[in-house]
Structure formats: C-alpha cells, structure tokens
C-alpha atoms as a PDB file:
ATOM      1  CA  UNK A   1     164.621 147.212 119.134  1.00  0.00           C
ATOM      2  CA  UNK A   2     162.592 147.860 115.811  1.00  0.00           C
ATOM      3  CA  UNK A   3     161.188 144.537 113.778  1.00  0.00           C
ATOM      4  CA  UNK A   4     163.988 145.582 111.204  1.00  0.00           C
ATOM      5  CA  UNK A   5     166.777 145.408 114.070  1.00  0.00           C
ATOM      6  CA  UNK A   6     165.443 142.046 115.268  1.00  0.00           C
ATOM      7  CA  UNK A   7     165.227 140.401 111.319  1.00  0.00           C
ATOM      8  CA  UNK A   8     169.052 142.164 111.390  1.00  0.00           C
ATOM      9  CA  UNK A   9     170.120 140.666 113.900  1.00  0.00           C
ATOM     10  CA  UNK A  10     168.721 136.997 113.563  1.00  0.00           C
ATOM     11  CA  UNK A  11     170.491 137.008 110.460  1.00  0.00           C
ATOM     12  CA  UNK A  12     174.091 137.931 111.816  1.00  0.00           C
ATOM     13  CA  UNK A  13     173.794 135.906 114.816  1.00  0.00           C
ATOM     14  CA  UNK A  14     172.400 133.148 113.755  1.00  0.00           C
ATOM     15  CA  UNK A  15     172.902 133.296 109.756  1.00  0.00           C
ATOM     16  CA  UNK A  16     170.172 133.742 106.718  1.00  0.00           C
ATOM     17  CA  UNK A  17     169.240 130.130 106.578  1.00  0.00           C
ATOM     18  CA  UNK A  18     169.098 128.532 110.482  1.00  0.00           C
ATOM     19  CA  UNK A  19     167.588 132.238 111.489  1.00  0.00           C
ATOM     20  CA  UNK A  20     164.739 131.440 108.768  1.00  0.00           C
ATOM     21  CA  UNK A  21     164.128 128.356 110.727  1.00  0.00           C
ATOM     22  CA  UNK A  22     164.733 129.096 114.255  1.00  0.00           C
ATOM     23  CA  UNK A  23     162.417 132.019 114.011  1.00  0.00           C
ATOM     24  CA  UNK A  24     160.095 130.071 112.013  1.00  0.00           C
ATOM     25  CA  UNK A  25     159.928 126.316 114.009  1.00  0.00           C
ATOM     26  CA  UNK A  26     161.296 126.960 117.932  1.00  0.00           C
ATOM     27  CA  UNK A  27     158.648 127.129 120.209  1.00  0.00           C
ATOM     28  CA  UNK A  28     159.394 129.984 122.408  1.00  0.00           C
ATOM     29  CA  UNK A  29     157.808 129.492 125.890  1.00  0.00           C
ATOM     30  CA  UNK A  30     158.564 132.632 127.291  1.00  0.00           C
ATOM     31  CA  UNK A  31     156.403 134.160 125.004  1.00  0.00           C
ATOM     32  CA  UNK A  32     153.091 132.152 125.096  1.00  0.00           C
ATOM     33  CA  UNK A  33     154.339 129.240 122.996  1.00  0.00           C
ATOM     34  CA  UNK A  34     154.817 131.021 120.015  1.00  0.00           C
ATOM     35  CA  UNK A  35     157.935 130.752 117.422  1.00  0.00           C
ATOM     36  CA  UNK A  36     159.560 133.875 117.040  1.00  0.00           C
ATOM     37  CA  UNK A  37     157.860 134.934 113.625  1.00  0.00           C
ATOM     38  CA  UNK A  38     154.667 134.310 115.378  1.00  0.00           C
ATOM     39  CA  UNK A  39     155.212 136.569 118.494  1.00  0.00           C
ATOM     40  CA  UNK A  40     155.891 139.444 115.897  1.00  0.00           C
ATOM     41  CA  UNK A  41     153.065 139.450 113.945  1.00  0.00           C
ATOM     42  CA  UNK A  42     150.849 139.417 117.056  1.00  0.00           C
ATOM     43  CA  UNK A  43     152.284 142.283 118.001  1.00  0.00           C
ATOM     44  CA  UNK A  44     154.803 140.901 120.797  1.00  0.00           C
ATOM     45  CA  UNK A  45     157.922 143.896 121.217  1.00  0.00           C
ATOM     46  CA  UNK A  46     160.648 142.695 118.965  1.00  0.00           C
ATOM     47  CA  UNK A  47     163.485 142.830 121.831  1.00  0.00           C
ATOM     48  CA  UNK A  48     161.280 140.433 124.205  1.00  0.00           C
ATOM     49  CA  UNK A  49     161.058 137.948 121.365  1.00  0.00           C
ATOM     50  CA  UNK A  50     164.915 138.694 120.478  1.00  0.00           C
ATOM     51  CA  UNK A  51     165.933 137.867 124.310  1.00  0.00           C
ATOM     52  CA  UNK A  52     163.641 134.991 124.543  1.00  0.00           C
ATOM     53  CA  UNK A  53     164.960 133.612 120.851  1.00  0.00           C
ATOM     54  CA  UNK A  54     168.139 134.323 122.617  1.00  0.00           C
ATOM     55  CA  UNK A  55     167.763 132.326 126.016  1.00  0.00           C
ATOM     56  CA  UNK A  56     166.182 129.161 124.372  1.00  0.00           C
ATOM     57  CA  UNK A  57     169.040 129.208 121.969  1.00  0.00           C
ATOM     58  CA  UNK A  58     171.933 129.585 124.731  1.00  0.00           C
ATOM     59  CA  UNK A  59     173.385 132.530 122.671  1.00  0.00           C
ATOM     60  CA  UNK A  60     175.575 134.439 124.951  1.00  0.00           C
ATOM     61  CA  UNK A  61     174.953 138.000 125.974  1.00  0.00           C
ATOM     62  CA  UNK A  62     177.937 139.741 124.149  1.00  0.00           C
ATOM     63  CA  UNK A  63     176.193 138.088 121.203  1.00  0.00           C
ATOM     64  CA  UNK A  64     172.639 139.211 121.636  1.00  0.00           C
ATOM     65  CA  UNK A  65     172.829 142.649 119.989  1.00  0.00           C
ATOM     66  CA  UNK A  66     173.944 141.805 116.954  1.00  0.00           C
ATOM     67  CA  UNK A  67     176.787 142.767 114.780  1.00  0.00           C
ATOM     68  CA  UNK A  68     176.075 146.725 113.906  1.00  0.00           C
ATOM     69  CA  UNK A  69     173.388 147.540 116.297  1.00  0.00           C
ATOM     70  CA  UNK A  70     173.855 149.071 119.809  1.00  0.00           C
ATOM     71  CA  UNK A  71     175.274 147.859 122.433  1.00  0.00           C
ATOM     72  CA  UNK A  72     172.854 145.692 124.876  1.00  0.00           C
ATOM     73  CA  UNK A  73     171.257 147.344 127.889  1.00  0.00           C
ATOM     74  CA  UNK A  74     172.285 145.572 131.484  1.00  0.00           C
END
C-alpha cells in the first residue's frame, strides 16, 4: 500500500472529517504509540499503520481495503 492508497482509503472508510481525526488523535499501540499521521511521517509502511488504524478501530476485514483499491491479501 502506497501513502496515497492509505490517505484513499482512510477517507472512504472512515470519511474526510473522522479520518482527519482518527489518523490525527488515536494512539495506535501497535505501532510504538504513535497516531496514524505520526507513524507515516517516521517512515512506518503505510499498510502496517492501515491494519493497525484498522484493528484499534474494529473495522472489519471486507472493509479494510478500501473502496477502489485491491482486494486485501489473507
């Protein structure tokens, strides 16, 4: 998943306004305690941060690739 494909996708899953804040204010402990936006500018690989967004957000996994990308990986 490219940066682009993860902003993408927050914004179909989760919608322009709650993604802007979800990826902004949820502390994601998966990833070192980070939010989401965090993780990406250090560098963290934008599908980890998308599944971890994803697991501490209970969004379910036919959901997780968002509308118009591929299809999730098993």
């Amino acid at each position: 998943m490219r940066v682009s494909e993860f902003w993408r996708a927050v914004d179909q899953v989760f919608g322009e306004e709650y993604g802007a804040v979800v990826t902004r204010d949820v502390v994601l402990e998966a990833i070192g305690g980070r939010s989401a936006a965090e993780a990406l500018r250090a560098g963290v690989d934008a599908r980890t941060v998308w599944d971890a967004l994803c697991d501490s957000q209970d969004v379910p996994i036919d959901r997780r690739h968002g509308k118009g990308l591929a299809e999730p990986k098993d």
